[in-house]
Structures are given as C-alpha cells and as structure tokens.
PDB file of N, CA and C in Angstrom:
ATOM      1  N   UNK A   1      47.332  88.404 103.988  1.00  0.00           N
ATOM      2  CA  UNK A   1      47.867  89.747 103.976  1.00  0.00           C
ATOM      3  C   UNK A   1      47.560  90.434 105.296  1.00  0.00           C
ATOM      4  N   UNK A   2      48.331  91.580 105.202  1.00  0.00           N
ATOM      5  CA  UNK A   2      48.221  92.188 106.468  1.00  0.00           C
ATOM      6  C   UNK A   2      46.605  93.101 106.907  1.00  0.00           C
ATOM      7  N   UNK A   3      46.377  93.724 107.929  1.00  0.00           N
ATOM      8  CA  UNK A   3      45.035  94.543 107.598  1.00  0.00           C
ATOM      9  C   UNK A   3      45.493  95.922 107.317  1.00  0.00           C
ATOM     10  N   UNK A   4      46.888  96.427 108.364  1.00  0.00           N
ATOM     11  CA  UNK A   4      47.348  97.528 107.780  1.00  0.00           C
ATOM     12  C   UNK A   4      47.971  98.054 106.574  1.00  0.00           C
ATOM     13  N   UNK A   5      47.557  99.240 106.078  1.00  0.00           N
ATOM     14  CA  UNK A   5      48.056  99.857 104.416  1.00  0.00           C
ATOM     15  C   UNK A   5      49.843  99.821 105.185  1.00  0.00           C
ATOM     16  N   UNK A   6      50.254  99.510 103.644  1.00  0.00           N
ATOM     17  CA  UNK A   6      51.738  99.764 103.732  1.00  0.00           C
ATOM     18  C   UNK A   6      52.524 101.343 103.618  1.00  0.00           C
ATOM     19  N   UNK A   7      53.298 101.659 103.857  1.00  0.00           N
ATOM     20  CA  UNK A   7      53.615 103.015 103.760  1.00  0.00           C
ATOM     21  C   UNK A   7      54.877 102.770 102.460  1.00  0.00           C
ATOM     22  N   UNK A   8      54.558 102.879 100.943  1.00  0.00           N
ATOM     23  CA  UNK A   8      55.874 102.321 100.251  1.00  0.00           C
ATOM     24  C   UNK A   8      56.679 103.281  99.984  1.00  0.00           C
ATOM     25  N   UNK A   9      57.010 104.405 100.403  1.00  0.00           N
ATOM     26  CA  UNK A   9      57.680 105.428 100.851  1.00  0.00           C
ATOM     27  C   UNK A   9      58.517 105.254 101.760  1.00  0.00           C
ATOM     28  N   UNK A  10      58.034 104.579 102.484  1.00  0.00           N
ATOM     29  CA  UNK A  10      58.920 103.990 104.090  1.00  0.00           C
ATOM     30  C   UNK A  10      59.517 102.792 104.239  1.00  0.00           C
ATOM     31  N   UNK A  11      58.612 102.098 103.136  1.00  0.00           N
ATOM     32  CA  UNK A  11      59.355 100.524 103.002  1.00  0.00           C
ATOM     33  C   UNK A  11      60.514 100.674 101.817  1.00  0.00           C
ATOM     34  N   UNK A  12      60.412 101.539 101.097  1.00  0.00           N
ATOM     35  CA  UNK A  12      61.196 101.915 100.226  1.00  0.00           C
ATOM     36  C   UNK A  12      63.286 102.680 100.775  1.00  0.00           C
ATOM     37  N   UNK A  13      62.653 103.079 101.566  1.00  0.00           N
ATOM     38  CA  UNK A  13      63.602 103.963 102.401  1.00  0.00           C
ATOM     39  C   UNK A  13      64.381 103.131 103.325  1.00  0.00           C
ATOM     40  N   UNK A  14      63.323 101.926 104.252  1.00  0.00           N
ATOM     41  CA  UNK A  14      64.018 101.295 104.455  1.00  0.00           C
ATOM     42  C   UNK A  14      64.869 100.164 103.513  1.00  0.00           C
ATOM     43  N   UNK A  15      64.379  99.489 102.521  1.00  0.00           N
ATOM     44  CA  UNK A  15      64.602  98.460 101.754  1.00  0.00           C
ATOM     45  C   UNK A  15      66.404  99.124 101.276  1.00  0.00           C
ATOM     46  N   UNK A  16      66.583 101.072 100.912  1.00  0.00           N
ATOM     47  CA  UNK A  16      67.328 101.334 100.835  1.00  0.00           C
ATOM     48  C   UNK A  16      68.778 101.588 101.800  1.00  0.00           C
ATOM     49  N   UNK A  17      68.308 101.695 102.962  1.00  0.00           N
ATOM     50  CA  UNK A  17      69.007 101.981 104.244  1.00  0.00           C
ATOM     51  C   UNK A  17      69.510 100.166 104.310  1.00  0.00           C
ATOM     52  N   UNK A  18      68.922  99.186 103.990  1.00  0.00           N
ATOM     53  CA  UNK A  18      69.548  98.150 104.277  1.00  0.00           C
ATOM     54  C   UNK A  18      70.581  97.603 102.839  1.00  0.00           C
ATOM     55  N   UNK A  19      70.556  98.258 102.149  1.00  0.00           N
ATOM     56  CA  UNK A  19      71.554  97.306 100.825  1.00  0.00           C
ATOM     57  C   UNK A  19      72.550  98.435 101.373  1.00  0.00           C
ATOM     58  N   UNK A  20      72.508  99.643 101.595  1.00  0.00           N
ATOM     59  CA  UNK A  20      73.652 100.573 102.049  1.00  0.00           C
ATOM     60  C   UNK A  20      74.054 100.154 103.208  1.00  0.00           C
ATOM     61  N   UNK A  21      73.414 100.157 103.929  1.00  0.00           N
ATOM     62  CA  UNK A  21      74.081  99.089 104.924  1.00  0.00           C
ATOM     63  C   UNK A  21      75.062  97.778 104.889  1.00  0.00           C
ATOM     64  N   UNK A  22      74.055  97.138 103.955  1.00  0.00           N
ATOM     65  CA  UNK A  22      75.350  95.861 103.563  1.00  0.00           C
ATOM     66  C   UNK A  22      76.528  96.228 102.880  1.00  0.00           C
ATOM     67  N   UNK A  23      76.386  97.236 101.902  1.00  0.00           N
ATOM     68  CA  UNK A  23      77.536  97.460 101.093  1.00  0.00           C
ATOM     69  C   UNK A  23      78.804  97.875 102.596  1.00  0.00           C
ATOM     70  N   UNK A  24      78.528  99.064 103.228  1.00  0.00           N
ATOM     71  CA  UNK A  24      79.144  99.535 103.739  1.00  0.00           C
ATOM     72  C   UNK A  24      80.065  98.460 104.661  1.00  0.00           C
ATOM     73  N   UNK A  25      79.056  97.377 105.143  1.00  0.00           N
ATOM     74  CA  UNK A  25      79.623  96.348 106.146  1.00  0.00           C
ATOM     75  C   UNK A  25      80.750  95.888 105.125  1.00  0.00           C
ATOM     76  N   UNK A  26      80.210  95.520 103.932  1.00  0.00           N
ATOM     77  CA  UNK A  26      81.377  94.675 102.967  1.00  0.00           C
ATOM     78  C   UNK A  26      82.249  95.578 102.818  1.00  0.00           C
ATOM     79  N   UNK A  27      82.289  96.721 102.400  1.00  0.00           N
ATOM     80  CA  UNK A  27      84.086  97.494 102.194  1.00  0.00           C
ATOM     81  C   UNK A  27      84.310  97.624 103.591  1.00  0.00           C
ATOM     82  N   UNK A  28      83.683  97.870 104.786  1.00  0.00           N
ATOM     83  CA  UNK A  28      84.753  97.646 106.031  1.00  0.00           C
ATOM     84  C   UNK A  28      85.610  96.506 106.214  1.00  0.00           C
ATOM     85  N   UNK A  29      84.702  95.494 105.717  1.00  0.00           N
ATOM     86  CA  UNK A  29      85.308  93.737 105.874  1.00  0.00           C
ATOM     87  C   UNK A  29      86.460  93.851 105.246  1.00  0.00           C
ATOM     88  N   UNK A  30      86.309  94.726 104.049  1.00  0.00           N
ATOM     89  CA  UNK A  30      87.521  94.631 102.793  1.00  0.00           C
ATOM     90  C   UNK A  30      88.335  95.287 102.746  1.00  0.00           C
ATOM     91  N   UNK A  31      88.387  96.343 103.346  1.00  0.00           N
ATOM     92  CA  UNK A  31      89.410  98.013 103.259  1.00  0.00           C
ATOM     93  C   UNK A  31      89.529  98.391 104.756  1.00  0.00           C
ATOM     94  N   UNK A  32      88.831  98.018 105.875  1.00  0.00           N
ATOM     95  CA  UNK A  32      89.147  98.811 106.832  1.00  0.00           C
ATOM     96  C   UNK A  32      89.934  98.379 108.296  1.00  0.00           C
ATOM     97  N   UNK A  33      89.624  98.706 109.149  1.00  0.00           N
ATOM     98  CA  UNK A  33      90.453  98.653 110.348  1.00  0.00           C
ATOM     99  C   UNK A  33      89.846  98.619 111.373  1.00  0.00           C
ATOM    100  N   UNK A  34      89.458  98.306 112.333  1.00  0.00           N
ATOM    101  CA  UNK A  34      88.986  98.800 113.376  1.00  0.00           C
ATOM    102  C   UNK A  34      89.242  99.514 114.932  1.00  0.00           C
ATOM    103  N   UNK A  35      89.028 100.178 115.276  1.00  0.00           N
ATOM    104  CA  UNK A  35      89.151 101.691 116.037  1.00  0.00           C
ATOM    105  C   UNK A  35      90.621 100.447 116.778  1.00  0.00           C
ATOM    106  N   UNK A  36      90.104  99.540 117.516  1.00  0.00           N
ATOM    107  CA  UNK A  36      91.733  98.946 118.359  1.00  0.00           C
ATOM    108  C   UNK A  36      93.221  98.993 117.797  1.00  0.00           C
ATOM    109  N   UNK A  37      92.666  98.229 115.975  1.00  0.00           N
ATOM    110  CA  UNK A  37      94.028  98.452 115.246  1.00  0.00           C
ATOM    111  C   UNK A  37      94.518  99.359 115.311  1.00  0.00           C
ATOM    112  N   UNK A  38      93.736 100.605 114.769  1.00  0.00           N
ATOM    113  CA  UNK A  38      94.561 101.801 114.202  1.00  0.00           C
ATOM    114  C   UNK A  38      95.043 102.505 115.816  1.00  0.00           C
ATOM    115  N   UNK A  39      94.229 102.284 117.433  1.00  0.00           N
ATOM    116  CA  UNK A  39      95.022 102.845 118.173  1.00  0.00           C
ATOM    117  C   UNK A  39      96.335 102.010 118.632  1.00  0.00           C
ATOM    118  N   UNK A  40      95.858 100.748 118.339  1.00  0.00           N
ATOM    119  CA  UNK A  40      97.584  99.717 118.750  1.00  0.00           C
ATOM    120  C   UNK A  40      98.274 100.337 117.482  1.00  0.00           C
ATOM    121  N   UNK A  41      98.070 100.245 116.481  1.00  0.00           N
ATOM    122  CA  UNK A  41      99.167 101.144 115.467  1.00  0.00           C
ATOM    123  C   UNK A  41      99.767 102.289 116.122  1.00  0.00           C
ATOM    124  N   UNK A  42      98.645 103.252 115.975  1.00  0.00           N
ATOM    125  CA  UNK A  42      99.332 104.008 116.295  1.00  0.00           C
ATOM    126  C   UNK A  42     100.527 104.260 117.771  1.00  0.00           C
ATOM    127  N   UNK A  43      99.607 103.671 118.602  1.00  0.00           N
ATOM    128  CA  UNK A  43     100.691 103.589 120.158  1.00  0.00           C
ATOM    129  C   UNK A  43     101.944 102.645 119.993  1.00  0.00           C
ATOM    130  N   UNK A  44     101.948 101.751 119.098  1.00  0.00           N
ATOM    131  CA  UNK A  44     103.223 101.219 118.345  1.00  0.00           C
ATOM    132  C   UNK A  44     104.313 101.974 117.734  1.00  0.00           C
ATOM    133  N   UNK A  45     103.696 103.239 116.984  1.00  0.00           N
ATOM    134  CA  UNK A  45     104.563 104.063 115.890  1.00  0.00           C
ATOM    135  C   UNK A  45     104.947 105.058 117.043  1.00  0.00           C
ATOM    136  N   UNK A  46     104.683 105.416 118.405  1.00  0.00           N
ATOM    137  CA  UNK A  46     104.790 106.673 118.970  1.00  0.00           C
ATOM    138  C   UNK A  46     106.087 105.809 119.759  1.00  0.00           C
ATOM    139  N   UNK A  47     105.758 105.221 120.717  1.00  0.00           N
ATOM    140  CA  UNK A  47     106.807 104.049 120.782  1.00  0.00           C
ATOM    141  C   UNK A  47     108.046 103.636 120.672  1.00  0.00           C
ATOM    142  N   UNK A  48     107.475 103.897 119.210  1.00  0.00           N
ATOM    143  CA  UNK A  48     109.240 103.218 117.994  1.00  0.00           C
ATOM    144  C   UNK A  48     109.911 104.577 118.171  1.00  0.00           C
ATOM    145  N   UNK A  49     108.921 105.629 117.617  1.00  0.00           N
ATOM    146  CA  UNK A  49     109.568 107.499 117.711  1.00  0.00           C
ATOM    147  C   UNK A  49     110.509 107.655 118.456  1.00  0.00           C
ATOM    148  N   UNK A  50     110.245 107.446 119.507  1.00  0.00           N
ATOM    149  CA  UNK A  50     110.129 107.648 121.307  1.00  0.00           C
ATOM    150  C   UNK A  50     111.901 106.816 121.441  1.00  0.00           C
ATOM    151  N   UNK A  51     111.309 105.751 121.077  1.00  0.00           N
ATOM    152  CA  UNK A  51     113.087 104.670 121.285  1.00  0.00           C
ATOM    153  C   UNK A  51     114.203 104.874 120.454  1.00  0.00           C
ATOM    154  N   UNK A  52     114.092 105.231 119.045  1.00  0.00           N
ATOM    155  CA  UNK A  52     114.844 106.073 118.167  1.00  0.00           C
ATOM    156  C   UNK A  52     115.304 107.404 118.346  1.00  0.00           C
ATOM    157  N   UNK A  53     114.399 107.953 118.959  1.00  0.00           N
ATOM    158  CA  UNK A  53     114.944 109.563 119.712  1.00  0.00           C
ATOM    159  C   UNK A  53     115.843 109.374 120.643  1.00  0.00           C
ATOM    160  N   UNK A  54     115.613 108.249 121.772  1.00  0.00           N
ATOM    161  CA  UNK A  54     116.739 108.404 122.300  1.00  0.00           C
ATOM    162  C   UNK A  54     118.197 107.981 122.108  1.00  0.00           C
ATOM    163  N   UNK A  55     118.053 107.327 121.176  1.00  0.00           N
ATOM    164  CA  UNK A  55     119.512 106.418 120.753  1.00  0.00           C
ATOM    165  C   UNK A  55     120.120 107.410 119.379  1.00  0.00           C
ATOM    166  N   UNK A  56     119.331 107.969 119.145  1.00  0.00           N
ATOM    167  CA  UNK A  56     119.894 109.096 118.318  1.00  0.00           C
ATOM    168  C   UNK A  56     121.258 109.992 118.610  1.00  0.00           C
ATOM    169  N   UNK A  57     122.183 110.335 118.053  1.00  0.00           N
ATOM    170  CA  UNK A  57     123.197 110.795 118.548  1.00  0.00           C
ATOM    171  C   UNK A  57     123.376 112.502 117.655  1.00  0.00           C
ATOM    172  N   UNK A  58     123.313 113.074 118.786  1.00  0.00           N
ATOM    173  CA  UNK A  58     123.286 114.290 118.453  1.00  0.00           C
ATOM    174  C   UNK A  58     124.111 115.130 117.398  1.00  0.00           C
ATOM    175  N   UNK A  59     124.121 115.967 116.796  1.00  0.00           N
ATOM    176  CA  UNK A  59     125.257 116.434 115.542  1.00  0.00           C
ATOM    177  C   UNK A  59     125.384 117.881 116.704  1.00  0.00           C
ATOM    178  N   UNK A  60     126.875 118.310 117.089  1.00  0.00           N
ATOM    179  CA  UNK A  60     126.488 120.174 117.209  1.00  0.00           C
ATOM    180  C   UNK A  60     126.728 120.834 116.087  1.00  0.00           C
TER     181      UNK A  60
END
C-alpha cells in the first residue's frame, strides 16, 4: 500500500469525471460530427444557395 492517506472525496470525483467522460466519448462516436464536417457541410449548403440563385429566373 501506499504511505499517503487517500482523499475518497477526490478519488470519488475523479472515478466520476471518468465514466462521464467515457459516456460522452461514446454518444459523440454515435450521434455526432465533428467541427470539419459540419463546416464542409455547411460551406457545401452556402455553395449550392449561391449556384441556384444564380440560375434562378426572375418573376416581375
């Protein structure tokens, strides 16, 4: 064993900060996106806007 007292307040806190941690990693893995996708998305959709606006034919 160790010589220093444990702090189980702190080991506790951490022990919690790490399963929240994992969870969180797993629904990103499962549900999310990451910051490149969603800006290539989006600079994709502005793009498409952009090329459809101009081929658009005006009504007066």
């Amino acid at each position: 064993m160790s010589d220093k007292p444990v702090n189980l307040n702190r080991a506790r806190k951490l022990r919690d900060l790490a399963e929240r941690k994992a969870k969180a990693d797993a629904n990103a893995i499962k549900h999310g996106r990451t910051k490149g996708q969603r800006v290539l998305d989006a600079t994709r959709n502005a793009r498409a806007r952009t090329v459809l606006d101009r081929h658009r034919i005006e009504d007066e």
